[in-house]
C-alpha atoms as a PDB file:
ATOM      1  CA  UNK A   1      36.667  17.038  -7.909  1.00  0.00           C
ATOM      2  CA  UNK A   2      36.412  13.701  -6.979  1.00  0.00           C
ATOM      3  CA  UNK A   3      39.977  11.605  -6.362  1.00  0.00           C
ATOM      4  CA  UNK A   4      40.720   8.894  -7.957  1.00  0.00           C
ATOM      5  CA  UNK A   5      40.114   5.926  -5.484  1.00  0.00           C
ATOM      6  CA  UNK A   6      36.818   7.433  -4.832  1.00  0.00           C
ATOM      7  CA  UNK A   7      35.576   7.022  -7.916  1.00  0.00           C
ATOM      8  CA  UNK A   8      37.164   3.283  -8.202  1.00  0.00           C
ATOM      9  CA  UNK A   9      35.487   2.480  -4.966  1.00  0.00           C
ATOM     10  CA  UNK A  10      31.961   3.633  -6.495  1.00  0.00           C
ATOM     11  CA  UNK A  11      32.482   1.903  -9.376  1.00  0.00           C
ATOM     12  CA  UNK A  12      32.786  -1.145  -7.761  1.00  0.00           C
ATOM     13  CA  UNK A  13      30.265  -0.435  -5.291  1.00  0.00           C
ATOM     14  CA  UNK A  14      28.023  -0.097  -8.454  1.00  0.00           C
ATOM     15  CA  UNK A  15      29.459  -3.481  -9.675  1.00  0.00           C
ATOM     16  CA  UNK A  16      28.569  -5.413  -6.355  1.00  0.00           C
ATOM     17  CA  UNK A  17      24.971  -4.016  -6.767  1.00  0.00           C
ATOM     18  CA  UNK A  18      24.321  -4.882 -10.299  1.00  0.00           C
ATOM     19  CA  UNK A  19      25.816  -8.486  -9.590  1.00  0.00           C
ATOM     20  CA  UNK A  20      23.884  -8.817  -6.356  1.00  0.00           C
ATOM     21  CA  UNK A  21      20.336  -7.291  -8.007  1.00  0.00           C
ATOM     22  CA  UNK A  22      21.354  -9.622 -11.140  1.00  0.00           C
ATOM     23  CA  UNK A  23      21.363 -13.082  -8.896  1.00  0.00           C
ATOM     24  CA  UNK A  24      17.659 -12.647  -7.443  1.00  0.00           C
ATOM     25  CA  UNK A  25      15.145 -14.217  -8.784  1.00  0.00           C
ATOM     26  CA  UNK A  26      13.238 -12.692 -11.627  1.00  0.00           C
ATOM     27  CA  UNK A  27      10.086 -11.706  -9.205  1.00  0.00           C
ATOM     28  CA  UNK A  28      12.305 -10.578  -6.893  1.00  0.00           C
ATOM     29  CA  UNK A  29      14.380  -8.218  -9.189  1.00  0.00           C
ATOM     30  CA  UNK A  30      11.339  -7.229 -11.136  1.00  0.00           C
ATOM     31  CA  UNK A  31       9.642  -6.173  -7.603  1.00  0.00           C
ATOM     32  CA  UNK A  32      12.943  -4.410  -6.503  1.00  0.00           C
ATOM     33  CA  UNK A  33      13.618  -2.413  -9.990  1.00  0.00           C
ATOM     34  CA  UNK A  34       9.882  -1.277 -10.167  1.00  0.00           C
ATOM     35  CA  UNK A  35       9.581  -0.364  -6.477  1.00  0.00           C
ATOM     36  CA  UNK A  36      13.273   1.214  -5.676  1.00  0.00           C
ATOM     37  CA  UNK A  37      14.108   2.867  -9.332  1.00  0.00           C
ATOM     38  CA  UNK A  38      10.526   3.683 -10.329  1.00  0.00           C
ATOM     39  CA  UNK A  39       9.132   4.336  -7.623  1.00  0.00           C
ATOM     40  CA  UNK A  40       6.344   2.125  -7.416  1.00  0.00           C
ATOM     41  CA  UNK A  41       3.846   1.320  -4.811  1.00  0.00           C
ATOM     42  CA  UNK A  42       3.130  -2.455  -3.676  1.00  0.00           C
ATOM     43  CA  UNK A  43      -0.456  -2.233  -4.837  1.00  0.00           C
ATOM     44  CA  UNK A  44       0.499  -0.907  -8.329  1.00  0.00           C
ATOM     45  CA  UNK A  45       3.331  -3.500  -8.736  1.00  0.00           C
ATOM     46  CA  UNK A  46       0.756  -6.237  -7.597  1.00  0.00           C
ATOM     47  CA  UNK A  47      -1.512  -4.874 -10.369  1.00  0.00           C
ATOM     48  CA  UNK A  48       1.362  -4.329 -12.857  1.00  0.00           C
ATOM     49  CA  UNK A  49       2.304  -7.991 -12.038  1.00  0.00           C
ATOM     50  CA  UNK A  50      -1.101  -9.471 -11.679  1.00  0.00           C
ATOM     51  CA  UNK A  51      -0.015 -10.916  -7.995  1.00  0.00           C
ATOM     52  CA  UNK A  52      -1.111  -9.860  -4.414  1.00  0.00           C
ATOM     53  CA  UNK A  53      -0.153  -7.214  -2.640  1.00  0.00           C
ATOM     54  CA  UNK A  54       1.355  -9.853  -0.317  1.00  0.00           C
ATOM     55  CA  UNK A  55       3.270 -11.811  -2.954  1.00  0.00           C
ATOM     56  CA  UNK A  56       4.752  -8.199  -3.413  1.00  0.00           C
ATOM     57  CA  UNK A  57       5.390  -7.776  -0.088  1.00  0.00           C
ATOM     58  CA  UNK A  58       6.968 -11.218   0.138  1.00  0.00           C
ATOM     59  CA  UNK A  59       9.530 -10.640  -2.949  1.00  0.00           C
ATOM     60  CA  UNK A  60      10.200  -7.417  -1.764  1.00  0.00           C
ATOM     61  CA  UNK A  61      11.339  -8.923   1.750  1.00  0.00           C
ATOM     62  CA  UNK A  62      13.419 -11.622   0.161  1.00  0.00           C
ATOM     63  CA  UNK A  63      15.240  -9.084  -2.170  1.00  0.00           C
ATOM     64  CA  UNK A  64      16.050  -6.997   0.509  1.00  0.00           C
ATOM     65  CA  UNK A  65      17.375  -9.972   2.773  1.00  0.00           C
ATOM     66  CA  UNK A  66      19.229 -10.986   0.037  1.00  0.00           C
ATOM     67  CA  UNK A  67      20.872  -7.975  -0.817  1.00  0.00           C
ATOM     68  CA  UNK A  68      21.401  -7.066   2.799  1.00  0.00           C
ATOM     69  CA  UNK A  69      23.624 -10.410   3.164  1.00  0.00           C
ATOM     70  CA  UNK A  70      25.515  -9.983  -0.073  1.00  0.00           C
ATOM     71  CA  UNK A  71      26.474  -6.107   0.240  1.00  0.00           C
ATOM     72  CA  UNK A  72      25.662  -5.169   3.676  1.00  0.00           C
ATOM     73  CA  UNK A  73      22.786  -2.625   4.328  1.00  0.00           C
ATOM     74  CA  UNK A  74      21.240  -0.629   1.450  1.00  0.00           C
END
């Protein structure tokens, strides 16, 4: 159903978020993969990562800043 520059523009949509996700920083993409596609909280990634709640909270708001600048709000 879908045409065919619709699904070219969400594949490389798709692209620009793996290659934006793929240049943070390995806190910062471990934080953002376990909180946005598992669905985990900040106090079980803190645990999971043996960190604070605030170094969670501090990746988490770099990611997002980061992503935000190279592919516009998420």
């Amino acid at each position: 159903n879908e045409s065919p520059e619709h699904i070219l523009q969400q594949k490389e949509f798709n692209d620009k978020i793996e290659s934006a996700i793929s240049n943070l920083t390995e806190g910062q993409r471990t934080a953002f993969l376990l909180n946005r596609l598992e669905g985990k909280k900040y106090t079980e990634i803190a645990t999971i990562l043996d960190i604070s709640v605030k170094a969670v909270e501090k990746r988490m708001s770099l990611a997002l800043k980061t992503l935000r600048k190279e592919i516009g709000n998420i």
